[in-house]
N, C-alpha and C. Protein backbone atom coordinates (compact mmCIF):
# COMPACT_ATOMS: atom_id res chain seq x y z
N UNK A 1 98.85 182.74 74.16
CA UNK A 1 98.47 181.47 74.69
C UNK A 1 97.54 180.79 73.70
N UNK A 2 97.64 180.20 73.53
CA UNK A 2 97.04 178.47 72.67
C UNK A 2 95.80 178.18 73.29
N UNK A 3 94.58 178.31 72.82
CA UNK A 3 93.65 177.87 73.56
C UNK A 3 93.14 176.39 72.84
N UNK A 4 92.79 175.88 73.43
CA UNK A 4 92.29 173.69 72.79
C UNK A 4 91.17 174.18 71.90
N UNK A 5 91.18 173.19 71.02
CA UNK A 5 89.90 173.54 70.48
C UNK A 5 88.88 172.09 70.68
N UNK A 6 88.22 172.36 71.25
CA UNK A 6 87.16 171.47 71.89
C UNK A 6 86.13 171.52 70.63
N UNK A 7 85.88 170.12 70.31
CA UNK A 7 84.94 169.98 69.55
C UNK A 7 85.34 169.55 68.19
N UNK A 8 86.30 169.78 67.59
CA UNK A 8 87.33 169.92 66.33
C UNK A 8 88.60 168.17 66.83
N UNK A 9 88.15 167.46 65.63
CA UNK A 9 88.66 166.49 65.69
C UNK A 9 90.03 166.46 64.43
N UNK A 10 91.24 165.84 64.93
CA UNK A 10 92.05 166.24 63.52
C UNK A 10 91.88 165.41 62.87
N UNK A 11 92.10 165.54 61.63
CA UNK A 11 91.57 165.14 60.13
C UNK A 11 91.93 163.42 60.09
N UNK A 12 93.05 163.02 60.76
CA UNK A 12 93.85 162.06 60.95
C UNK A 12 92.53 161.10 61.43
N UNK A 13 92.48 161.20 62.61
CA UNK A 13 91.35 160.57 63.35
C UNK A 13 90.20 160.24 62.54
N UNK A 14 89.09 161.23 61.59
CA UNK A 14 88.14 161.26 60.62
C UNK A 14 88.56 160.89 59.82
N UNK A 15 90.08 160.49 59.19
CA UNK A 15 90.29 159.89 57.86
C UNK A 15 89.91 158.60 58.30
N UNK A 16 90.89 157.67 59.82
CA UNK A 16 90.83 156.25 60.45
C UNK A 16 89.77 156.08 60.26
N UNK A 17 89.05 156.57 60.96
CA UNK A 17 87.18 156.31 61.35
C UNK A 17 86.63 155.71 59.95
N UNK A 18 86.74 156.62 58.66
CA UNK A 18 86.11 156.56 57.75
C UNK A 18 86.61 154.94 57.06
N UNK A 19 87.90 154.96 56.65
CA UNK A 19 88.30 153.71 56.32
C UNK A 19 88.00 152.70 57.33
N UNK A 20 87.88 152.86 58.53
CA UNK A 20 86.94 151.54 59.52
C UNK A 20 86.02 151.27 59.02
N UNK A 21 85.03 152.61 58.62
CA UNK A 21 83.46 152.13 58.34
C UNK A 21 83.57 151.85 56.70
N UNK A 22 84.57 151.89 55.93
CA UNK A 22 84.57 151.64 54.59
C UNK A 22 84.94 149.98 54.69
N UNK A 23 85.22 149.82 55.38
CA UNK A 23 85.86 148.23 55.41
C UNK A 23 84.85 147.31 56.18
N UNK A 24 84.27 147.87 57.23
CA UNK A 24 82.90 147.47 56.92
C UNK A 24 82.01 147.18 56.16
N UNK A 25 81.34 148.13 55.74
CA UNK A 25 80.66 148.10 54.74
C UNK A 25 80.67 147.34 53.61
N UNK A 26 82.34 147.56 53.50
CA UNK A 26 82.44 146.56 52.16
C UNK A 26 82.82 144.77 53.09
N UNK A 27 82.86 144.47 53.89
CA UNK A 27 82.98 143.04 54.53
C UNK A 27 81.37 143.17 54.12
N UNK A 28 80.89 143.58 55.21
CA UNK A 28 79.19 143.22 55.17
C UNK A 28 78.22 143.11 53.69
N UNK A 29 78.57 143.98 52.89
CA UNK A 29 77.92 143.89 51.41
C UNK A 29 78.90 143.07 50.69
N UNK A 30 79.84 142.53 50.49
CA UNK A 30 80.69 141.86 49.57
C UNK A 30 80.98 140.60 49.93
N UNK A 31 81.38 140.64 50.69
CA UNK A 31 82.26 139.42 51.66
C UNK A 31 81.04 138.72 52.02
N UNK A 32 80.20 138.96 53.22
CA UNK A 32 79.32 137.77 53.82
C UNK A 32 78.18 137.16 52.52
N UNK A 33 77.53 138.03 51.49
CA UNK A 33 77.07 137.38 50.57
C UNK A 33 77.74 136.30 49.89
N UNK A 34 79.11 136.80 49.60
CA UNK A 34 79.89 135.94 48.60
C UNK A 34 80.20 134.55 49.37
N UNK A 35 80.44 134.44 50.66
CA UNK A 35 80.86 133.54 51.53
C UNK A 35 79.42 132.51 51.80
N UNK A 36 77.83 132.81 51.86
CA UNK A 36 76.62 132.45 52.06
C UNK A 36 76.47 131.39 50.52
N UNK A 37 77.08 132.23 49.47
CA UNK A 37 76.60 131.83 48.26
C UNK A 37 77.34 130.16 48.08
N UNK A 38 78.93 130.55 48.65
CA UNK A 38 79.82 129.38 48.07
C UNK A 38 79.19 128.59 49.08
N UNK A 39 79.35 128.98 50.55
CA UNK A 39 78.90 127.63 51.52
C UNK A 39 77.29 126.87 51.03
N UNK A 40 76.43 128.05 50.23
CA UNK A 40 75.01 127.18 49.87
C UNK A 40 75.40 125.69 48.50
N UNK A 41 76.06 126.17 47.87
CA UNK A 41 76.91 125.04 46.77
C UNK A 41 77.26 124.37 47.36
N UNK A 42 78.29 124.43 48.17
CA UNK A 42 78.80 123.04 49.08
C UNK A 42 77.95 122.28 49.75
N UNK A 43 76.30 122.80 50.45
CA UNK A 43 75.46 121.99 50.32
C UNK A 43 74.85 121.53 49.76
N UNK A 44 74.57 122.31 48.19
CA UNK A 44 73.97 121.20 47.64
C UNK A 44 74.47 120.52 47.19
N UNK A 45 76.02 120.62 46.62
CA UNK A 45 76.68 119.60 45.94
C UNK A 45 76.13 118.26 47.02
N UNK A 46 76.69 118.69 48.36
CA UNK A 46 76.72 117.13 49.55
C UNK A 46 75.34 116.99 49.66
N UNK A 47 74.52 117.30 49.36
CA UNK A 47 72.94 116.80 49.05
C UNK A 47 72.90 116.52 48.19
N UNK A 48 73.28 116.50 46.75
CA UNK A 48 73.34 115.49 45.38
C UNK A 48 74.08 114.69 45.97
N UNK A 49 74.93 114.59 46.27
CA UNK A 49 76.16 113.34 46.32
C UNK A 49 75.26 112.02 47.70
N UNK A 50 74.64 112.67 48.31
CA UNK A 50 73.69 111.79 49.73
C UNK A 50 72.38 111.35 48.71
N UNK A 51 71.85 112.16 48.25
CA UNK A 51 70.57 110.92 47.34
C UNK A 51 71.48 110.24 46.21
N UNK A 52 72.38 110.28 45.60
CA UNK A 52 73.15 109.42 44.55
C UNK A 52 73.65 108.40 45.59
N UNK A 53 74.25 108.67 46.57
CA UNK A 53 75.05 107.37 47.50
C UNK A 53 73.42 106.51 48.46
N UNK A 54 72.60 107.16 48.47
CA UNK A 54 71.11 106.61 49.28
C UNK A 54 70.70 105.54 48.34
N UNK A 55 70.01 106.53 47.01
CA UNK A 55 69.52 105.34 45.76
C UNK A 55 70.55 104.33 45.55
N UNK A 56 71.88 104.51 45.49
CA UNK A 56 72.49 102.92 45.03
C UNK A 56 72.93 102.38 46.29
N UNK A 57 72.47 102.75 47.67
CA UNK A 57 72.57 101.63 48.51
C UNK A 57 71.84 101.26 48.49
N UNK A 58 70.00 101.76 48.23
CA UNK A 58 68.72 100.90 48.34
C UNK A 58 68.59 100.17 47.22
N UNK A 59 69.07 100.55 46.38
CA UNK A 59 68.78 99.27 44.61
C UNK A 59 69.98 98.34 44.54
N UNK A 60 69.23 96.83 44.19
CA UNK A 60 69.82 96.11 43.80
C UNK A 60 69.77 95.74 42.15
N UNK A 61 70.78 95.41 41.39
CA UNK A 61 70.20 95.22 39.92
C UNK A 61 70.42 93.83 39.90
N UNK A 62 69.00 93.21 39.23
CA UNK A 62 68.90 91.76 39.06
C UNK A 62 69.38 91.67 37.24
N UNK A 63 71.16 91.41 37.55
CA UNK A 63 71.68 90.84 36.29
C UNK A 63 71.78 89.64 35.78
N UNK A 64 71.03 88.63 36.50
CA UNK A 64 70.37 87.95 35.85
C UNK A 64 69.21 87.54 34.88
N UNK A 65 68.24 89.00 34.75
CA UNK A 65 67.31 88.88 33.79
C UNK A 65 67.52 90.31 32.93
N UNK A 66 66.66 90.08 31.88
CA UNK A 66 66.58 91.38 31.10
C UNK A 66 65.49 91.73 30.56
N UNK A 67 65.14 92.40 30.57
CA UNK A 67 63.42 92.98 30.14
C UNK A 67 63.83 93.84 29.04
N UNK A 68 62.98 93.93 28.19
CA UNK A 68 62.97 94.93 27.02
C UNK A 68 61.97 96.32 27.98
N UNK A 69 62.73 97.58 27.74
CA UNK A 69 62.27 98.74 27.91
C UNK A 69 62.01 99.91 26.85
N UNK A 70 61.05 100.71 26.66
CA UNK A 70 61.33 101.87 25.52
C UNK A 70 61.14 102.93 26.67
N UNK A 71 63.00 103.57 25.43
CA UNK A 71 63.72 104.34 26.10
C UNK A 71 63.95 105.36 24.91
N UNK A 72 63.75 106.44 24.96
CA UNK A 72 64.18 107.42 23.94
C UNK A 72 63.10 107.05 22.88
N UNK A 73 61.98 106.31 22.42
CA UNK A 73 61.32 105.91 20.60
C UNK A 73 61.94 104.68 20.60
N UNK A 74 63.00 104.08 21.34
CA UNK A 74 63.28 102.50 21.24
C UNK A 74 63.52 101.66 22.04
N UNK A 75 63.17 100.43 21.59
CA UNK A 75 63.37 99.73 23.12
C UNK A 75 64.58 98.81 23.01
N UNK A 76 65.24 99.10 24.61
CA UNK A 76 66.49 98.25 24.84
C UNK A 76 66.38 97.65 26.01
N UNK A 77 66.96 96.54 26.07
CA UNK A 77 67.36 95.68 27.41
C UNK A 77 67.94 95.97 27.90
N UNK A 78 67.34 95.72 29.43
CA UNK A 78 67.88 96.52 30.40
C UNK A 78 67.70 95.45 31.93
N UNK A 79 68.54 95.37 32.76
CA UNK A 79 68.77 94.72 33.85
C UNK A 79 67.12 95.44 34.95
N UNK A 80 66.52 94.79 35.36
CA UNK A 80 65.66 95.33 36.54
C UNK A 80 66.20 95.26 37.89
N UNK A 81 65.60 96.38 38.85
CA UNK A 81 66.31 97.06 40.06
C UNK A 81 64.93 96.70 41.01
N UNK A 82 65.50 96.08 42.39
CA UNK A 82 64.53 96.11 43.27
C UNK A 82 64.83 96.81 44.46
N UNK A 83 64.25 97.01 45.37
CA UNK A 83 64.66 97.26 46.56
C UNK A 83 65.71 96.52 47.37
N UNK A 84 66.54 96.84 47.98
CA UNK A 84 67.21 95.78 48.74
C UNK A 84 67.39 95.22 49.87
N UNK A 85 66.61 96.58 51.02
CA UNK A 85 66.98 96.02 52.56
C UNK A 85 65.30 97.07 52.72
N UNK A 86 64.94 96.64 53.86
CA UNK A 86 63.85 97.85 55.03
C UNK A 86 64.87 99.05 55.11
N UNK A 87 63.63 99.97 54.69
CA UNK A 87 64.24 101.48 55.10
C UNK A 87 62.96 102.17 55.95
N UNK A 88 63.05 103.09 56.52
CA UNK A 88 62.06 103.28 57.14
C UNK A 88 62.29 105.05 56.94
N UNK A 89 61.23 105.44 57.39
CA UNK A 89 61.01 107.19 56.94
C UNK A 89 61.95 107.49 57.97
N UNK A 90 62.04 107.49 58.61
CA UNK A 90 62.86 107.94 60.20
C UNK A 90 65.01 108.15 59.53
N UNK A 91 64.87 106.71 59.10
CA UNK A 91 66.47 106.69 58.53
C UNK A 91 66.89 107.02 56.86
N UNK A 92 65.25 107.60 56.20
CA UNK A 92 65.51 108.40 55.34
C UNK A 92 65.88 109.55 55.39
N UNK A 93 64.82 110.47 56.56
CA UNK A 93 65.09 111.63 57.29
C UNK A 93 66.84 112.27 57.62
N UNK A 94 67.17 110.58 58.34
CA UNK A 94 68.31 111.26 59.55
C UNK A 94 69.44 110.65 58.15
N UNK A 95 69.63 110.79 57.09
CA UNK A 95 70.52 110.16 56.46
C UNK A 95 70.29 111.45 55.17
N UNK A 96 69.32 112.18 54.65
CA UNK A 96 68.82 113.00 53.91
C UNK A 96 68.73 114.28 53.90
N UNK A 97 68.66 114.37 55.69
CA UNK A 97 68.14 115.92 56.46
C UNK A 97 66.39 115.60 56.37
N UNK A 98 65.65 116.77 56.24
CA UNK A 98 64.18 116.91 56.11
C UNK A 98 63.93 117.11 54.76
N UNK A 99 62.81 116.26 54.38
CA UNK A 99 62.38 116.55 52.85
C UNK A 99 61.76 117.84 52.75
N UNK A 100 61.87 118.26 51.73
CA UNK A 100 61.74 119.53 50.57
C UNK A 100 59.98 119.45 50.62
N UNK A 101 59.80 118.04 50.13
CA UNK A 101 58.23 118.14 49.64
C UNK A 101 57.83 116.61 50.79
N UNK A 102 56.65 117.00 51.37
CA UNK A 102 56.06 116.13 51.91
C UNK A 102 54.61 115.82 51.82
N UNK A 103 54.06 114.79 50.97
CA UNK A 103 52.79 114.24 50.88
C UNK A 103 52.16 113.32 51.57
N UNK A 104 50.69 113.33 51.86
CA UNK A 104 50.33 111.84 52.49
C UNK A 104 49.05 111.46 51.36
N UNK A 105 49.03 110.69 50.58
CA UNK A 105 47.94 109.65 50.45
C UNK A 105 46.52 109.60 50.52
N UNK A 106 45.92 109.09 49.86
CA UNK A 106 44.68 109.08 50.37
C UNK A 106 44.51 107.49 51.45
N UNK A 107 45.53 106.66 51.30
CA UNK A 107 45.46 106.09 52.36
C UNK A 107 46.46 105.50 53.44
N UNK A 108 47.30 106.88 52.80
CA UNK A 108 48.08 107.48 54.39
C UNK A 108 49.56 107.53 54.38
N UNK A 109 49.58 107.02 53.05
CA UNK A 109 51.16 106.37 52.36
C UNK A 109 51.85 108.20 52.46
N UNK A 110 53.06 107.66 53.08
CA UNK A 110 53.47 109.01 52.92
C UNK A 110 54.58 108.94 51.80
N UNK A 111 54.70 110.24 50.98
CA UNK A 111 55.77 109.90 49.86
C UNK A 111 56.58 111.59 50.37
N UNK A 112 58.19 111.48 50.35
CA UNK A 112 58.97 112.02 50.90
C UNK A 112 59.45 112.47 49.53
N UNK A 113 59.74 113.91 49.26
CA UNK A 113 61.02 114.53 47.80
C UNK A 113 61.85 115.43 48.54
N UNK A 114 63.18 115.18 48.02
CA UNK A 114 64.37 115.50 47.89
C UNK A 114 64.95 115.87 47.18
N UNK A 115 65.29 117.38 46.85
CA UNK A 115 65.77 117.84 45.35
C UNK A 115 67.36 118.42 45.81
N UNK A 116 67.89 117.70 44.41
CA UNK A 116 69.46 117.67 45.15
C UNK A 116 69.48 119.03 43.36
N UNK A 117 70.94 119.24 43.05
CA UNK A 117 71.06 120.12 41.63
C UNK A 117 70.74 119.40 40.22
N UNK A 118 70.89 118.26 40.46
CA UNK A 118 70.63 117.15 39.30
C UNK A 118 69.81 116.35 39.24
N UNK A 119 69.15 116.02 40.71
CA UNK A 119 68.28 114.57 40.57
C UNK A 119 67.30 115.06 41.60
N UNK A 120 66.06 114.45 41.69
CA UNK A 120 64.96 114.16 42.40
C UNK A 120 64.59 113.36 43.19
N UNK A 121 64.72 112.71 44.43
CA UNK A 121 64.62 111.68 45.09
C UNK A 121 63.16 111.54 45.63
N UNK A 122 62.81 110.75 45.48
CA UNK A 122 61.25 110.49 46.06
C UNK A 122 60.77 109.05 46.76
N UNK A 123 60.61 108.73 48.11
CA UNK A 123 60.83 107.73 48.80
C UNK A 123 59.19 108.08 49.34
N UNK A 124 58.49 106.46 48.76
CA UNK A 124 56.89 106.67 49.05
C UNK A 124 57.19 105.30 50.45
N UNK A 125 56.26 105.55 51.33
CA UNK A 125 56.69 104.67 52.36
C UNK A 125 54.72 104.24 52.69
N UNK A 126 54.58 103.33 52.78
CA UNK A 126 53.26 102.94 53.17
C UNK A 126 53.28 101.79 54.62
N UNK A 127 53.07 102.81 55.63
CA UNK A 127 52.94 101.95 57.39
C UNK A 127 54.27 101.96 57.79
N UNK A 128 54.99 103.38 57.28
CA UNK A 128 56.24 103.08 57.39
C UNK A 128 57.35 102.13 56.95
N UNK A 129 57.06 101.79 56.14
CA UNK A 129 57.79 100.85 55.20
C UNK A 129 57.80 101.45 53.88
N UNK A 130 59.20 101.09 53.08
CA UNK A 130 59.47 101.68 51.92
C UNK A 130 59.25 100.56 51.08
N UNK A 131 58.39 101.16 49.82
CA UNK A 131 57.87 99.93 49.40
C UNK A 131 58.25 100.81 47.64
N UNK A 132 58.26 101.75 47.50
CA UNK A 132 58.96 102.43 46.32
C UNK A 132 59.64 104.01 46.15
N UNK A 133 61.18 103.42 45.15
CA UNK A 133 62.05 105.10 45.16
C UNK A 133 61.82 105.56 43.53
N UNK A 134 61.93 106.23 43.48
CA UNK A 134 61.54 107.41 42.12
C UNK A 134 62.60 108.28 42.42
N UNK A 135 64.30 107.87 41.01
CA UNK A 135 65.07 109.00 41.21
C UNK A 135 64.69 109.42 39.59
N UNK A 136 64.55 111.03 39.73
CA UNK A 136 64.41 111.44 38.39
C UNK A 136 65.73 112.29 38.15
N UNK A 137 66.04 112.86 37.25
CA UNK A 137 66.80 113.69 36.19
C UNK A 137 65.79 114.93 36.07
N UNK A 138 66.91 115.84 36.84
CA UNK A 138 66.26 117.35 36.69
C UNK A 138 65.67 118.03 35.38
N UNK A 139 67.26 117.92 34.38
CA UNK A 139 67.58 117.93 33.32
C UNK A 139 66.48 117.61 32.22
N UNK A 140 66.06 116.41 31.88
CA UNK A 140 65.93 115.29 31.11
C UNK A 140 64.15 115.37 31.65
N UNK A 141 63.45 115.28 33.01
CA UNK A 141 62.85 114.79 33.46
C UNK A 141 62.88 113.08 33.16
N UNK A 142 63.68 112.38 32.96
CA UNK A 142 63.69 111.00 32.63
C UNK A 142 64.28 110.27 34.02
N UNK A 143 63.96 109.20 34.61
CA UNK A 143 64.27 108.40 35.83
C UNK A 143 63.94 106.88 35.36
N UNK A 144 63.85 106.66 37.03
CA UNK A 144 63.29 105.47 37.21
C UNK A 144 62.81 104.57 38.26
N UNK A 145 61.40 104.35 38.30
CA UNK A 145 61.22 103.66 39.26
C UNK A 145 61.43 102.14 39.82
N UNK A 146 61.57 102.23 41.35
CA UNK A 146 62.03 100.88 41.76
C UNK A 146 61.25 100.52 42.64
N UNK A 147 60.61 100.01 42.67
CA UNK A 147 59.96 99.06 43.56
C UNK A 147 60.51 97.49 44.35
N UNK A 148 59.38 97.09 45.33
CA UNK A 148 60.07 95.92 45.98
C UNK A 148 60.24 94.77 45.00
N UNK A 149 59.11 94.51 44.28
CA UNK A 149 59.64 93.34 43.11
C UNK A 149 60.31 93.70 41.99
N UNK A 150 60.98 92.66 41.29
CA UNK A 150 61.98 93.10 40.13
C UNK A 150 60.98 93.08 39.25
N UNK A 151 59.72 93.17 39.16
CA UNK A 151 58.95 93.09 37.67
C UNK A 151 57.79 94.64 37.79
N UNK A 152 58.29 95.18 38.84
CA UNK A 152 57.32 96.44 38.85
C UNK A 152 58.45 97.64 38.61
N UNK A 153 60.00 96.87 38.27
CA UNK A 153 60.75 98.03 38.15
C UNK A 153 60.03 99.03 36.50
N UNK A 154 60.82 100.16 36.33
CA UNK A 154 60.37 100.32 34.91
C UNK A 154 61.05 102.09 35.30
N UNK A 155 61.63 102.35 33.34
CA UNK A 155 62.51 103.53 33.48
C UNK A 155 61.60 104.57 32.52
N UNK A 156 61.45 105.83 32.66
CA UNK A 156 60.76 106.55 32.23
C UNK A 156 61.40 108.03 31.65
């Protein structure tokens, strides 16, 4: 007579098991990093692409005048950029997400940064009103500021 053997699993069963937890393991260490990494790129790409589409809805370029600027050791003419409509911190926020860097003033002006892979966005708002944007070049550190009048524009 054949007695069971209680306790003794066949090899079959402990091979399954093992390749379950091998395929695990490797989803959880391989797979969900690699999947975290690409979805973090796809946000920042669409966070560069939202301060590039923000700054050229708020600037207007006045091509009607031209100012001499030094740019690089020389100076060239260049069209000046003003503000174009009321923006307010609230529809920078909900159009941006939450800024990165948040400052207030010594008299209360709050200035908002936004760092996308390429550019720097910086929206200073004083009583809630936007009164100047600062997009810089990661790269380069070179930008430019815009203000509400066309004669306080200037590129750096």
């Amino acid at each position: 007579m054949l007695r069971p053997h209680f306790g003794r699993a066949p090899w079959r069963v402990i091979g399954v098991q093992a390749l379950i937890l091998l395929g695990l393991v490797g989803f959880f260490k391989l797979y969900l990093p690699h999947r975290a990494r690409v979805l973090a790129a796809h946000e920042a790409a669409a966070r560069e692409q939202k301060i590039l589409t923000l700054f050229q809805s708020l600037v207007v370029e006045d091509s009607a005048h031209e100012i001499p600027v030094p740019l690089d050791g020389t100076i060239v003419k260049r069209h000046p950029q003003s503000l174009r409509a009321a923006f307010s911190q609230q529809q920078a926020e909900s159009s941006l997400g939450v800024p990165d860097r948040a400052t207030t003033d010594f008299r209360g002006g709050h200035h908002l940064k936004w760092f996308g892979t390429a550019h720097t966005l910086e929206a200073s708002f004083d009583a809630g009103h936007l009164y100047c944007l600062n997009l810089e070049d990661r790269a380069t550190s070179h930008g430019v500021l815009v203000y509400e009048s066309v004669w306080s524009w200037h590129p750096y």
